[in-house]
C-alpha atoms as a PDB file:
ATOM      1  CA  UNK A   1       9.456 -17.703 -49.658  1.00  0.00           C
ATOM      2  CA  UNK A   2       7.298 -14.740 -48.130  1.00  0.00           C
ATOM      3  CA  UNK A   3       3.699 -15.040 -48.859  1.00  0.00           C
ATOM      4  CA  UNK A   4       1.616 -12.010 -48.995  1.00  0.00           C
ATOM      5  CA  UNK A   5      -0.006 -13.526 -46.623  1.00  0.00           C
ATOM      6  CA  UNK A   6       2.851 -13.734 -44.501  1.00  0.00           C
ATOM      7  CA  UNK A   7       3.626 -10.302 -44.998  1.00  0.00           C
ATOM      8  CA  UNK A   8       0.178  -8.982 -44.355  1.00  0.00           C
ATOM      9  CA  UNK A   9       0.106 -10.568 -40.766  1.00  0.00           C
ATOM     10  CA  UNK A  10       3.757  -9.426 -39.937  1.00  0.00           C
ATOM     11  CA  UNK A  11       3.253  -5.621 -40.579  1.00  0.00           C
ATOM     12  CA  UNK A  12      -0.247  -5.634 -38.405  1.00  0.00           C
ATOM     13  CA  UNK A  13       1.589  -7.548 -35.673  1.00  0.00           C
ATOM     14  CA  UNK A  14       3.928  -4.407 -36.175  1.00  0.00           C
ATOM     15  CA  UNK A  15       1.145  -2.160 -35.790  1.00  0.00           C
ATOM     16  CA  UNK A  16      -0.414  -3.693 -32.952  1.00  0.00           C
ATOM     17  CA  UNK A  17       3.253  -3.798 -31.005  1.00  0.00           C
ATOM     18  CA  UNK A  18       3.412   0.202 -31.783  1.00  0.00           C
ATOM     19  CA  UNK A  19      -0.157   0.834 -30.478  1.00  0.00           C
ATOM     20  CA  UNK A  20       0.421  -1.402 -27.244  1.00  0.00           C
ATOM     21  CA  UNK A  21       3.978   1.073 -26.546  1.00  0.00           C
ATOM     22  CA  UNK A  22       1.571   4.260 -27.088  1.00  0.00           C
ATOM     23  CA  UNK A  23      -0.752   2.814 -24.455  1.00  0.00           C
ATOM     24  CA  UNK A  24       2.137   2.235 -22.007  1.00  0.00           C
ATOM     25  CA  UNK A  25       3.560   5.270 -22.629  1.00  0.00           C
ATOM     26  CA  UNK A  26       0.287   7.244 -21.509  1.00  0.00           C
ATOM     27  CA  UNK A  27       0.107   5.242 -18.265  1.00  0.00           C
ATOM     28  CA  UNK A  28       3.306   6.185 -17.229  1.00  0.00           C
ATOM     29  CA  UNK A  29       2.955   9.483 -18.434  1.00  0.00           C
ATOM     30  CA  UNK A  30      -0.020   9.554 -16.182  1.00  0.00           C
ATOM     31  CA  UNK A  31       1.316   7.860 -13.517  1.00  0.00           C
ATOM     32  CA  UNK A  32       4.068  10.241 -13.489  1.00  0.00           C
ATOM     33  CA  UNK A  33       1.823  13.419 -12.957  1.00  0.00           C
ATOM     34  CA  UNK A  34       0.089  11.178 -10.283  1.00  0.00           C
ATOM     35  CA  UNK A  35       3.420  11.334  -8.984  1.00  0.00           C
ATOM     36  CA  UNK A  36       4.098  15.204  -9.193  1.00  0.00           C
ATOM     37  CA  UNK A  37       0.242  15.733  -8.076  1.00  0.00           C
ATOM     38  CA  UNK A  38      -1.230  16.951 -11.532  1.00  0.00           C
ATOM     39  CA  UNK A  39      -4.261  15.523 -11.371  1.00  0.00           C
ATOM     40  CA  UNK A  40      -5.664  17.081 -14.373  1.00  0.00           C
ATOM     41  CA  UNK A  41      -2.845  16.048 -16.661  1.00  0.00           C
ATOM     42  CA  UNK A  42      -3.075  12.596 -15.069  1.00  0.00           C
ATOM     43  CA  UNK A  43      -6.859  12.641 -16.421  1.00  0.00           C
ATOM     44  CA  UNK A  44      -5.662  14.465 -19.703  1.00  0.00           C
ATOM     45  CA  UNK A  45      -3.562  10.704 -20.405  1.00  0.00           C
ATOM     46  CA  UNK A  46      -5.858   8.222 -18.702  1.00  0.00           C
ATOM     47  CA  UNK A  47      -8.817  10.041 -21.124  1.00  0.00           C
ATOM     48  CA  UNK A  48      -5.771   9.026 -24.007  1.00  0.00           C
ATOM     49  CA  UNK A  49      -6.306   5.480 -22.904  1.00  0.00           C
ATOM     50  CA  UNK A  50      -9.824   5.455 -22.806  1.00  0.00           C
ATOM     51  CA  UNK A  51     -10.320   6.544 -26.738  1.00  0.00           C
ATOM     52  CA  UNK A  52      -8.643   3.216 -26.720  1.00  0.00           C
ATOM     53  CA  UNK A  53     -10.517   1.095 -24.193  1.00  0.00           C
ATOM     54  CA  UNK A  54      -7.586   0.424 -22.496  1.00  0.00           C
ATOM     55  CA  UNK A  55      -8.737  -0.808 -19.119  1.00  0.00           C
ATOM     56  CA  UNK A  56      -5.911   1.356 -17.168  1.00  0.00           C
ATOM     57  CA  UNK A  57      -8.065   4.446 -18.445  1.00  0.00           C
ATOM     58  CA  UNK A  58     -11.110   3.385 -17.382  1.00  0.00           C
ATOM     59  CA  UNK A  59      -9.588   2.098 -13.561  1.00  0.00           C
ATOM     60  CA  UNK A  60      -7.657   5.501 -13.454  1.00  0.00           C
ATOM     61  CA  UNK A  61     -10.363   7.414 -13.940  1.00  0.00           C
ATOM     62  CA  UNK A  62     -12.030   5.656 -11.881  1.00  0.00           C
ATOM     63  CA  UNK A  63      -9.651   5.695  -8.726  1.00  0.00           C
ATOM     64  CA  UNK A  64      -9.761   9.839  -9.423  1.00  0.00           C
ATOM     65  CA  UNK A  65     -13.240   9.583  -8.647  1.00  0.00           C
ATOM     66  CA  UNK A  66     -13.230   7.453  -6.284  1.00  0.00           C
ATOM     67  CA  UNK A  67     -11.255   9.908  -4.096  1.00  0.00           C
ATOM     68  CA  UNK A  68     -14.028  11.901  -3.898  1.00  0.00           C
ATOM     69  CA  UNK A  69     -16.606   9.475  -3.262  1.00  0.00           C
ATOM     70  CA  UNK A  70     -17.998   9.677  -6.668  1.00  0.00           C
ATOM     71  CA  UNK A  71     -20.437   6.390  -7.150  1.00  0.00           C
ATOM     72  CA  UNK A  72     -19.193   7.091 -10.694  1.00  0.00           C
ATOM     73  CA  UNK A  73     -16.316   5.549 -10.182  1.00  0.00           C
ATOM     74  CA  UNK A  74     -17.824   2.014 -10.312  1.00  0.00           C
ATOM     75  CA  UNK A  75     -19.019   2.422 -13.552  1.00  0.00           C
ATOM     76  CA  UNK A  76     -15.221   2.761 -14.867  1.00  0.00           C
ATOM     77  CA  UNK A  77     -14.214   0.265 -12.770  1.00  0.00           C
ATOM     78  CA  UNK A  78     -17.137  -2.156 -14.160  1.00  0.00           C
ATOM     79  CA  UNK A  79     -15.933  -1.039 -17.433  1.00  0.00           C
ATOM     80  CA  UNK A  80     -12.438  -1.716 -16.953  1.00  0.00           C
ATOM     81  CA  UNK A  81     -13.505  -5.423 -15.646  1.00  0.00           C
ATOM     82  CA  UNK A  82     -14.771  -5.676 -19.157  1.00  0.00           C
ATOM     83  CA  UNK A  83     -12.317  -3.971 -21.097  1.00  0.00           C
ATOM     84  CA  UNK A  84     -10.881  -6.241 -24.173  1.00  0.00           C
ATOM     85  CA  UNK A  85      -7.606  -6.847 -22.817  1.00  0.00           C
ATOM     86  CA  UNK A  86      -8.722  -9.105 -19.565  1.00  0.00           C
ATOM     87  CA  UNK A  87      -6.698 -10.103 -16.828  1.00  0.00           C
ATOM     88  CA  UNK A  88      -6.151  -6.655 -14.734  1.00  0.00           C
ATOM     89  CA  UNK A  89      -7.596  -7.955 -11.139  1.00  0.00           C
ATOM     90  CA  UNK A  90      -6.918  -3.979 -10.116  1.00  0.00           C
ATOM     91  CA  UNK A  91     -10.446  -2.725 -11.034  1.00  0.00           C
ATOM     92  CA  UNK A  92     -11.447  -5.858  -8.822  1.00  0.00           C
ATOM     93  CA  UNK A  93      -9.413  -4.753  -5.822  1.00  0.00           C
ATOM     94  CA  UNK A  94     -10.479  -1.101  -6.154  1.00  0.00           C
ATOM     95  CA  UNK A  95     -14.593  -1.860  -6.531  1.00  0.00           C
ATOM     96  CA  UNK A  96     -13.871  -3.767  -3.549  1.00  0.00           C
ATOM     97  CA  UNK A  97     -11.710  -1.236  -1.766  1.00  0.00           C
ATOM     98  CA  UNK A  98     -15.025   1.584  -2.989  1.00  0.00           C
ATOM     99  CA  UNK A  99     -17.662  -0.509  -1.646  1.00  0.00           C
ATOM    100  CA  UNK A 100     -15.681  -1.456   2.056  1.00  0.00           C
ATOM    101  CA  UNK A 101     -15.171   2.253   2.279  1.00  0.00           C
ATOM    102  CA  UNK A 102     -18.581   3.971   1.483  1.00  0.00           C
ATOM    103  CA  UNK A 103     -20.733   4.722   3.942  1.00  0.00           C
ATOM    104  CA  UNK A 104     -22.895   2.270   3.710  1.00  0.00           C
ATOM    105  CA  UNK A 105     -20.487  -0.171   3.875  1.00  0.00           C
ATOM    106  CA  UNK A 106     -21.587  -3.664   1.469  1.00  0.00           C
ATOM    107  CA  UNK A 107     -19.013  -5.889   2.972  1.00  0.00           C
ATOM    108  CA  UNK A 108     -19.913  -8.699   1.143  1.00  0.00           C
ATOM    109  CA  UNK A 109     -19.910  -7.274  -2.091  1.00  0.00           C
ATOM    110  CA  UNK A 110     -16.143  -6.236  -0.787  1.00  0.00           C
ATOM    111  CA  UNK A 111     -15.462  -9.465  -0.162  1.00  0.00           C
ATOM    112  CA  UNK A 112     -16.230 -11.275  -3.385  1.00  0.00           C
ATOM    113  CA  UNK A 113     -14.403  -8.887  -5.398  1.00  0.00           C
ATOM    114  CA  UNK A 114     -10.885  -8.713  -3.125  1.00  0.00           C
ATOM    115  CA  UNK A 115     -11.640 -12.515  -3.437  1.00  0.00           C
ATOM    116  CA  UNK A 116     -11.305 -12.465  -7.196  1.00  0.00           C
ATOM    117  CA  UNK A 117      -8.398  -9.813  -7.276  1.00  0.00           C
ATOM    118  CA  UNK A 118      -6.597 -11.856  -5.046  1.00  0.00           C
ATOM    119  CA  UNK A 119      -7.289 -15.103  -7.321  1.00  0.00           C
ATOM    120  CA  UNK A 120      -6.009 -13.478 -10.304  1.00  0.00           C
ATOM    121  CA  UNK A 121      -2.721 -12.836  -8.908  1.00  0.00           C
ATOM    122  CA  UNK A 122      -3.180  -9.330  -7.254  1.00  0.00           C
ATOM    123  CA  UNK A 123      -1.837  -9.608  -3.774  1.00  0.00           C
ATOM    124  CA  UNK A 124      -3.353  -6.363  -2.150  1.00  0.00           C
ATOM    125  CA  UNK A 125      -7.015  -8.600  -2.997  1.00  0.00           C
ATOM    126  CA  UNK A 126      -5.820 -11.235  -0.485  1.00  0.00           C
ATOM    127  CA  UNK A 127      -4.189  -8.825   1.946  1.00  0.00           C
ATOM    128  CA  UNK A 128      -8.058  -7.104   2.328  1.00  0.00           C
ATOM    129  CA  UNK A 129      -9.359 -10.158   3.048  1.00  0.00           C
ATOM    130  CA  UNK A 130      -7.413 -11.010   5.795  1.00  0.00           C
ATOM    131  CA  UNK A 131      -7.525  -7.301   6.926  1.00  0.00           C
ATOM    132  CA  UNK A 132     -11.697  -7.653   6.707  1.00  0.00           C
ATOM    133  CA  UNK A 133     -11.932 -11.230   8.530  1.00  0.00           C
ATOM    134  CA  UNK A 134      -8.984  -9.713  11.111  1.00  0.00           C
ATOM    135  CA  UNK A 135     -11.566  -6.861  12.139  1.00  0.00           C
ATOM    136  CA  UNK A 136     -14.785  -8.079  11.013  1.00  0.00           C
ATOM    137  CA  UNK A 137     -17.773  -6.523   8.894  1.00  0.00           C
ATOM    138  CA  UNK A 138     -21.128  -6.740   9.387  1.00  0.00           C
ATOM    139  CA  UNK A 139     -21.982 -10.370   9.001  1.00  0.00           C
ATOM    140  CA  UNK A 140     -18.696 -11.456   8.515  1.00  0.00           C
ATOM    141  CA  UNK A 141     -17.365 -12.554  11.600  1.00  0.00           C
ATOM    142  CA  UNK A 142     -13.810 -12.217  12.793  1.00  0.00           C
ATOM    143  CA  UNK A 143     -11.728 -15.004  12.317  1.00  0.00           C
ATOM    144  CA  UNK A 144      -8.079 -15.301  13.172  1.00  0.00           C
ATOM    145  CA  UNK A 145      -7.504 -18.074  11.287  1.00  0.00           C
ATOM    146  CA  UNK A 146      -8.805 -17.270   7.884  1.00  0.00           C
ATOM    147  CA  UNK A 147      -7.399 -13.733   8.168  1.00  0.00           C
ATOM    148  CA  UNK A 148      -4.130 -15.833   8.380  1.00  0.00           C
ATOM    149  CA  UNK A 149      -4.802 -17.905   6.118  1.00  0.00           C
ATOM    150  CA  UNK A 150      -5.433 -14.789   3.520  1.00  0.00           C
ATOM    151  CA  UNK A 151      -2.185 -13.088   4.744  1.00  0.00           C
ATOM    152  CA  UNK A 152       0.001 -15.760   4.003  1.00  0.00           C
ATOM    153  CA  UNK A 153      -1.984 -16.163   0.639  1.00  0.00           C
ATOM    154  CA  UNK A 154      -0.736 -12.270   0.178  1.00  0.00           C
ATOM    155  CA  UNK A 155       2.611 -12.913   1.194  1.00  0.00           C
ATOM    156  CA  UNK A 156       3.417 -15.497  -0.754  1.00  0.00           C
ATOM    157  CA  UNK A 157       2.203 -13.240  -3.984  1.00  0.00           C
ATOM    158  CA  UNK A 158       5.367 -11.061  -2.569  1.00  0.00           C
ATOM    159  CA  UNK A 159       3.126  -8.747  -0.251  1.00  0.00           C
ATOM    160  CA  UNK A 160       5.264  -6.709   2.567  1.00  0.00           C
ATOM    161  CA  UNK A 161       2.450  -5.464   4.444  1.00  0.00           C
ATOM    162  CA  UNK A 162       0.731  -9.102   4.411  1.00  0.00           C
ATOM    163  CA  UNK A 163       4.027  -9.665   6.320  1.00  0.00           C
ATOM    164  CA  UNK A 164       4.020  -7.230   8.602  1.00  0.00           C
ATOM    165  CA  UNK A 165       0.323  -8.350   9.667  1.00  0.00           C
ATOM    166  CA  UNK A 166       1.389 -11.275  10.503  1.00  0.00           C
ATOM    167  CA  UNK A 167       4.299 -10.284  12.438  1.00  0.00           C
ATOM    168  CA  UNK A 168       2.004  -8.501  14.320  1.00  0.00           C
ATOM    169  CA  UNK A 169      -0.101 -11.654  14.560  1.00  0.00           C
ATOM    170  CA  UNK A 170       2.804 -13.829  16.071  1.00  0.00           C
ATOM    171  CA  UNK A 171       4.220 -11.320  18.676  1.00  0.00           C
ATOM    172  CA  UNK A 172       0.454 -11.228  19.965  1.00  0.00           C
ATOM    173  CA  UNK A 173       0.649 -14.669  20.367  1.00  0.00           C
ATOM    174  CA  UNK A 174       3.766 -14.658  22.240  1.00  0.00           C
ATOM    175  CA  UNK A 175       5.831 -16.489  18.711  1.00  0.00           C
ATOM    176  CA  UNK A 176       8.783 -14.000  18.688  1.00  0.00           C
ATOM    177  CA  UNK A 177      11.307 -15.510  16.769  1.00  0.00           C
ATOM    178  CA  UNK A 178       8.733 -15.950  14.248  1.00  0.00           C
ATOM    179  CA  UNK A 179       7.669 -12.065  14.133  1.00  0.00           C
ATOM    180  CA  UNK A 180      11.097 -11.302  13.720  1.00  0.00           C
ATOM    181  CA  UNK A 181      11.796 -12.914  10.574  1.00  0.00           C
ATOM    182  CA  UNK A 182       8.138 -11.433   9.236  1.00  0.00           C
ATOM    183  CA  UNK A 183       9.099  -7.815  10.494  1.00  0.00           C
ATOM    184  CA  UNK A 184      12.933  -8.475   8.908  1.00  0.00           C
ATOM    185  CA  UNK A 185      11.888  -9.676   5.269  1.00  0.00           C
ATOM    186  CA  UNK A 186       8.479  -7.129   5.253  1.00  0.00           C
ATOM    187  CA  UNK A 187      11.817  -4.482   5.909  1.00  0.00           C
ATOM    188  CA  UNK A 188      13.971  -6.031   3.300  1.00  0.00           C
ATOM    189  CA  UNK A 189      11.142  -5.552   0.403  1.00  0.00           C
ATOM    190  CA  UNK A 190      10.510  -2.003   1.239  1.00  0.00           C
ATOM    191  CA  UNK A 191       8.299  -1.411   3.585  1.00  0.00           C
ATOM    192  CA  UNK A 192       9.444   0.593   6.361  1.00  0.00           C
ATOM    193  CA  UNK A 193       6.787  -0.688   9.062  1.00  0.00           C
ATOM    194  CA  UNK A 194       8.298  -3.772   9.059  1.00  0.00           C
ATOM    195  CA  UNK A 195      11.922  -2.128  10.091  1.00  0.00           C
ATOM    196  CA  UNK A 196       9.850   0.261  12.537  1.00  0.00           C
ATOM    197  CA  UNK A 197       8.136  -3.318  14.026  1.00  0.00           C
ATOM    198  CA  UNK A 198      11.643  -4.734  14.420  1.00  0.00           C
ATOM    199  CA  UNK A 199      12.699  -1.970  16.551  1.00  0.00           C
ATOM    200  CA  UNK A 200       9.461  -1.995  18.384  1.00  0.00           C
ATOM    201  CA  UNK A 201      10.417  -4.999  19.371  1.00  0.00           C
ATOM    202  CA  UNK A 202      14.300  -4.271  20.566  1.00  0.00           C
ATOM    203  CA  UNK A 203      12.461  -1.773  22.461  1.00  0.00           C
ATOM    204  CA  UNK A 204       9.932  -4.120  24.420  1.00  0.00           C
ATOM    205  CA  UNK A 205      11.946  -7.507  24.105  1.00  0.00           C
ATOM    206  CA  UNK A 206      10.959 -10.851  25.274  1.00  0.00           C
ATOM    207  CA  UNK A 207      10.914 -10.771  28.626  1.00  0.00           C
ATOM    208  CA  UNK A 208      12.738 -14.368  28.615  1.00  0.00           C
ATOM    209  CA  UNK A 209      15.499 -12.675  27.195  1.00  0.00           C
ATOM    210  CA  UNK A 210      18.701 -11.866  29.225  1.00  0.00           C
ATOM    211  CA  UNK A 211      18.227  -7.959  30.520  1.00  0.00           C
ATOM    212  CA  UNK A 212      21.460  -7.297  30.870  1.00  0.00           C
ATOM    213  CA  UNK A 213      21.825  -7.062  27.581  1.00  0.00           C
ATOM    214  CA  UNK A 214      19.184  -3.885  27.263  1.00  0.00           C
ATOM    215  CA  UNK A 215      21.957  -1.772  25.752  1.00  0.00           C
ATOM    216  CA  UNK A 216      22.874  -3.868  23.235  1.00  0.00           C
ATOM    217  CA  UNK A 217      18.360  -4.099  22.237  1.00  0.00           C
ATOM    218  CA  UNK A 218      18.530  -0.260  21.931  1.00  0.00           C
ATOM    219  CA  UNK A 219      21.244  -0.414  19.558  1.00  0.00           C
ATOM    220  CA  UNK A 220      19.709  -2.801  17.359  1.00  0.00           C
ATOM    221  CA  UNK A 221      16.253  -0.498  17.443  1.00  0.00           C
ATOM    222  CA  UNK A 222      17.970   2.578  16.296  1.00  0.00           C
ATOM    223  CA  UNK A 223      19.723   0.596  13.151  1.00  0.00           C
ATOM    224  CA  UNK A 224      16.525  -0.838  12.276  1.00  0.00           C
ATOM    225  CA  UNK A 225      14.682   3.183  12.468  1.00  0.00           C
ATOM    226  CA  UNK A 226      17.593   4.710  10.671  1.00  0.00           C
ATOM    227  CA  UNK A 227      17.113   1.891   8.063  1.00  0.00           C
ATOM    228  CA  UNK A 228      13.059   2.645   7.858  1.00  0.00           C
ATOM    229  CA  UNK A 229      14.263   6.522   8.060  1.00  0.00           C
ATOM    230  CA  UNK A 230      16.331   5.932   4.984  1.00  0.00           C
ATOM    231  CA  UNK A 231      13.045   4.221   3.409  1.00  0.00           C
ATOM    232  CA  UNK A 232      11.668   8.231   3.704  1.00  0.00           C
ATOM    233  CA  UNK A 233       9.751   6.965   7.143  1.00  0.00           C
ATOM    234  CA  UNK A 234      11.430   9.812   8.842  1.00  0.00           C
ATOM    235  CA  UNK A 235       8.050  11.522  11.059  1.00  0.00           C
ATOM    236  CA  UNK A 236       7.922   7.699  12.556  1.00  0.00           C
ATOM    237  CA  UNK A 237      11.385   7.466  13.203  1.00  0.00           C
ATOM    238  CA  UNK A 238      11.768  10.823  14.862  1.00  0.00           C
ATOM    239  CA  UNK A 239       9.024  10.196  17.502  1.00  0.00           C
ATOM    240  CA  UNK A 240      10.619   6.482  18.517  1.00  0.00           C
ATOM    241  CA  UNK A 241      13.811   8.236  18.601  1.00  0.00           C
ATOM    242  CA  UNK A 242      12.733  10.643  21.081  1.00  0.00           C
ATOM    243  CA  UNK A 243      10.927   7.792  22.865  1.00  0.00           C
ATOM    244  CA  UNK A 244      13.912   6.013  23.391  1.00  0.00           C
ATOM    245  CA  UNK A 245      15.974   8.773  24.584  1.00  0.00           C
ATOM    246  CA  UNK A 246      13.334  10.632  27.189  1.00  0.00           C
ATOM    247  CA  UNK A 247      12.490   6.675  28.341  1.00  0.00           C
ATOM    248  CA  UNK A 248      16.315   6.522  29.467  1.00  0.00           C
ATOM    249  CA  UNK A 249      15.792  10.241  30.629  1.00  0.00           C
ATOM    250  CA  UNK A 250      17.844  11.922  28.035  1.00  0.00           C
ATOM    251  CA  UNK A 251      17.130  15.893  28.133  1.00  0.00           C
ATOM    252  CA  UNK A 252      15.031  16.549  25.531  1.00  0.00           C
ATOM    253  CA  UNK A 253      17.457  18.999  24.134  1.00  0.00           C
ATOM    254  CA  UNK A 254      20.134  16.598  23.532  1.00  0.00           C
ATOM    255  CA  UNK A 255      17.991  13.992  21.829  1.00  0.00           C
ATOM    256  CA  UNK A 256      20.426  13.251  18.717  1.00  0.00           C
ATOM    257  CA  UNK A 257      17.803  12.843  15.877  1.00  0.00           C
ATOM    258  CA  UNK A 258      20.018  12.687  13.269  1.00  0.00           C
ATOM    259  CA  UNK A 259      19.542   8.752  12.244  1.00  0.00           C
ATOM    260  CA  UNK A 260      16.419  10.323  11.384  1.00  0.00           C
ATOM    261  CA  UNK A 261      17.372  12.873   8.335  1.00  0.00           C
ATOM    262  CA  UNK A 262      16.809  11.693   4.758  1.00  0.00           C
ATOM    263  CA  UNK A 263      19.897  11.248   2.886  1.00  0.00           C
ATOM    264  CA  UNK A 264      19.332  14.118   0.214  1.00  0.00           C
ATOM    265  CA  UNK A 265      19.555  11.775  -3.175  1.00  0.00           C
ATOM    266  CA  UNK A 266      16.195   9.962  -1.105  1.00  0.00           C
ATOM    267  CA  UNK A 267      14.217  13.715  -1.099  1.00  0.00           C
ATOM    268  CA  UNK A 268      11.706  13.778  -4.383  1.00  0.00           C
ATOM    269  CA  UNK A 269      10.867  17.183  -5.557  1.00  0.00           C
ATOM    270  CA  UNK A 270       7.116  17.275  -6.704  1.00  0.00           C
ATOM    271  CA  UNK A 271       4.213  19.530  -6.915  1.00  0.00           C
ATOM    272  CA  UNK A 272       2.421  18.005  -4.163  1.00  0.00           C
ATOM    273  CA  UNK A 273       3.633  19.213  -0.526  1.00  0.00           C
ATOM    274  CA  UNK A 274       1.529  17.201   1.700  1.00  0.00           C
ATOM    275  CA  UNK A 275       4.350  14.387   3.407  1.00  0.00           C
ATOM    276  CA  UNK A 276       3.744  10.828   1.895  1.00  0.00           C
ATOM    277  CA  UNK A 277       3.228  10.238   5.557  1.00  0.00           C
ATOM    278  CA  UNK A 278      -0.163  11.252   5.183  1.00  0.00           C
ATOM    279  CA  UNK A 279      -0.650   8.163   3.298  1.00  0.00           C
ATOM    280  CA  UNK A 280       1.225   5.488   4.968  1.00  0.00           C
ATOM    281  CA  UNK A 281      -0.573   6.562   8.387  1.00  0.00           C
ATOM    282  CA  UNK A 282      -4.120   6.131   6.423  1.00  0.00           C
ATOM    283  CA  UNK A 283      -3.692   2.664   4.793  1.00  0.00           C
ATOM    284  CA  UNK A 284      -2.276   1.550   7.939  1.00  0.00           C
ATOM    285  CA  UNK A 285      -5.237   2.965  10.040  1.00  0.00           C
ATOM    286  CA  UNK A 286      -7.929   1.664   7.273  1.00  0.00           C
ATOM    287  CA  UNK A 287      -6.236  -2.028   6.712  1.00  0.00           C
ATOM    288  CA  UNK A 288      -5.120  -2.529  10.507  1.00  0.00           C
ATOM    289  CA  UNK A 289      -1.526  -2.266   9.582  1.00  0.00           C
ATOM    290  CA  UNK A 290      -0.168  -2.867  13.158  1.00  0.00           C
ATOM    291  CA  UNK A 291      -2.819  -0.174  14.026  1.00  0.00           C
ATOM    292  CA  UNK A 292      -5.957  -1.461  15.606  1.00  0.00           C
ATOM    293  CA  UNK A 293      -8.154  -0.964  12.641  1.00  0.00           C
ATOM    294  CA  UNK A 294      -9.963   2.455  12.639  1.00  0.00           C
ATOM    295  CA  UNK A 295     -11.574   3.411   9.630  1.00  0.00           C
ATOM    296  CA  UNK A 296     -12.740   7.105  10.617  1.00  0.00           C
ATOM    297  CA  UNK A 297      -9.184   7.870  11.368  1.00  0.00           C
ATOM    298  CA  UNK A 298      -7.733   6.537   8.170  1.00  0.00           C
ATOM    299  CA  UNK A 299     -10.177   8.623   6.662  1.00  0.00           C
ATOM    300  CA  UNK A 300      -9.460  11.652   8.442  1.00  0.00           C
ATOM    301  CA  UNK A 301      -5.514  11.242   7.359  1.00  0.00           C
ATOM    302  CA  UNK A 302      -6.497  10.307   4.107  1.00  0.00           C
ATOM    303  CA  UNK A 303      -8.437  13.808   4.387  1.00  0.00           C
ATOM    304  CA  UNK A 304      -5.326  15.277   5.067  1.00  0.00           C
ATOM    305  CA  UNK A 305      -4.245  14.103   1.859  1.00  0.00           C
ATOM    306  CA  UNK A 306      -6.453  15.193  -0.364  1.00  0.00           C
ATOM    307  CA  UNK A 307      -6.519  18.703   0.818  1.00  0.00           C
ATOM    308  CA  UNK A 308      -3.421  19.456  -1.369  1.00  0.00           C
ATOM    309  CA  UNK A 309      -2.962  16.322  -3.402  1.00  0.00           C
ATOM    310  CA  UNK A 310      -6.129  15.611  -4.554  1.00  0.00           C
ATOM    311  CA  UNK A 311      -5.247  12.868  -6.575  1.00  0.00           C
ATOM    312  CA  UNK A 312      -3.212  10.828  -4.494  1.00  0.00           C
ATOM    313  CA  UNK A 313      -5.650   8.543  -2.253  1.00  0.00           C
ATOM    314  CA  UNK A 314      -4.790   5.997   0.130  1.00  0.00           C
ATOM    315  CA  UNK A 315      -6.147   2.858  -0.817  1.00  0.00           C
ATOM    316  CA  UNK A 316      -6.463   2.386  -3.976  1.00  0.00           C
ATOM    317  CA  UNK A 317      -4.711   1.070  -7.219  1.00  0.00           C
ATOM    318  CA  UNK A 318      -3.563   3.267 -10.064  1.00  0.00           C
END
């Protein structure tokens, strides 16, 4: 027998399931105009989700201000910590990602909160870590070991680029076969460094490997660049391409670049022309992605961004 009771608690259940598919639907809405560079109708939806202290409007919001250095921006972030629906570590990551990128750098305050993104699940808050002990920050001191130990933490949440540091890790340290695998799986989840790492290292093999078979290493590079072209990595594959070719001095006009061309059902049209490359080149110059770290430079690409996608902004998380 239904009790009014019953009844009562199933219909605001109802409710509640209808509001929670509103929310979602205006964070992909904005998300999608993130996507086509709309920054202004991205706002228009994340300002939806604020009206109903959804913490994804406050940390969008946020990240939109944090582009432009806006010390505003912590104050949504702060306020999507404490939004009623708890558990998103990504206002965690990004007030850590704000205050490592400011000026005035407050490391420490970095740390702590990459520290409790990471520990609520969020890989990216691990993967800073080990980028900020792998370069070191004011008084913290670099350590090998702990940025490790903060990669593997990463990869282990299913982080690519976590991989790909560590890859870079083990070749320094001479463990090849074990840089192989990272670069291999980093490649198989989607990120295209890890393919472009692999054929790094076709291209400059171990030298305890048999030379004769040098042919046979240049072969293997171009799969793995065609395969990170294919990923939309094409500007990268294009200029280890033409290093390959002018290194075995091939004329530069018969450098065949054509592993290099996007397959056409790969090409996005959106409103926002600046390449994605942009982007990749800046988190990898910022987070030491097989780049010595360089934060100016990351900056200055992540400049490069901004000057036609406003919106978009290497870094953080929407």
């Amino acid at each position: 027998m239904i009790t009014l009771k019953s009844a009562l608690n199933t219909i605001f259940i109802g409710v509640l399931c209808l509001g929670c598919a509103k929310s979602d639907r205006y964070y992909i809405d904005a998300r999608k105009a993130l996507d086509e560079g709309n920054c202004k109708k991205a706002s228009k939806f994340y300002q939806k989700l604020l009206k109903r202290e959804d913490s994804r409007g406050y940390n969008g919001i946020g990240v939109l201000q944090a582009c432009h250095q806006d010390f505003r921006a912590l104050q949504n972030f702060q306020k999507a910590r404490e939004a009623r629906e708890k558990g998103n570590a990504k206002p965690y990551y990004n007030s850590g990602f704000f205050y490592y990128n400011i000026s005035n750098r407050q490391c420490q305050t970095a740390r702590d909160f990459f520290s409790r993104a990471g520990d609520m699940g969020y890989s990216d808050g691990y993967f800073s870590l080990g980028n900020l002990y792998n370069s070191g920050c004011d008084n913290i001191h670099k350590d090998q070991a702990t940025a490790k130990k903060y990669w593997e933490k990463a990869a282990n949440l299913g982080n690519a680029k976590a991989l790909v540091n560590l890859g870079v890790m083990y070749k320094r340290n001479g463990k090849y076969k074990q840089a192989q695998q990272n670069f291999k799986k980093a490649g198989d989840m989607g990120e295209s460094y890890g393919y472009l790492s692999l054929a790094d290292m076709y291209l400059d093999p171990d030298p305890n490997l048999d030379p004769d078979l040098k042919d046979g290493y240049i072969r293997k590079a171009l799969l793995y660049l065609q395969k990170a072209a294919n990923m939309g990595d094409v500007q990268a594959c294009i200029s280890k391409v033409t290093l390959i070719y002018t290194s075995n001095n091939t004329k530069a006009h018969s450098i065949n670049l054509s592993i290099c061309t996007q397959p056409k059902n790969h090409t996005k049209k959106i409103k926002c022309k600046k390449p994605r490359s942009y982007l990749d080149f800046s988190n990898r110059y910022i987070n030491s992605q097989g780049f010595q770290e360089n934060s100016s430079e990351g900056r200055k690409y992540q400049k490069s961004v901004g000057t036609t996608c406003n919106c978009s902004c290497a870094g953080y998380a929407y």
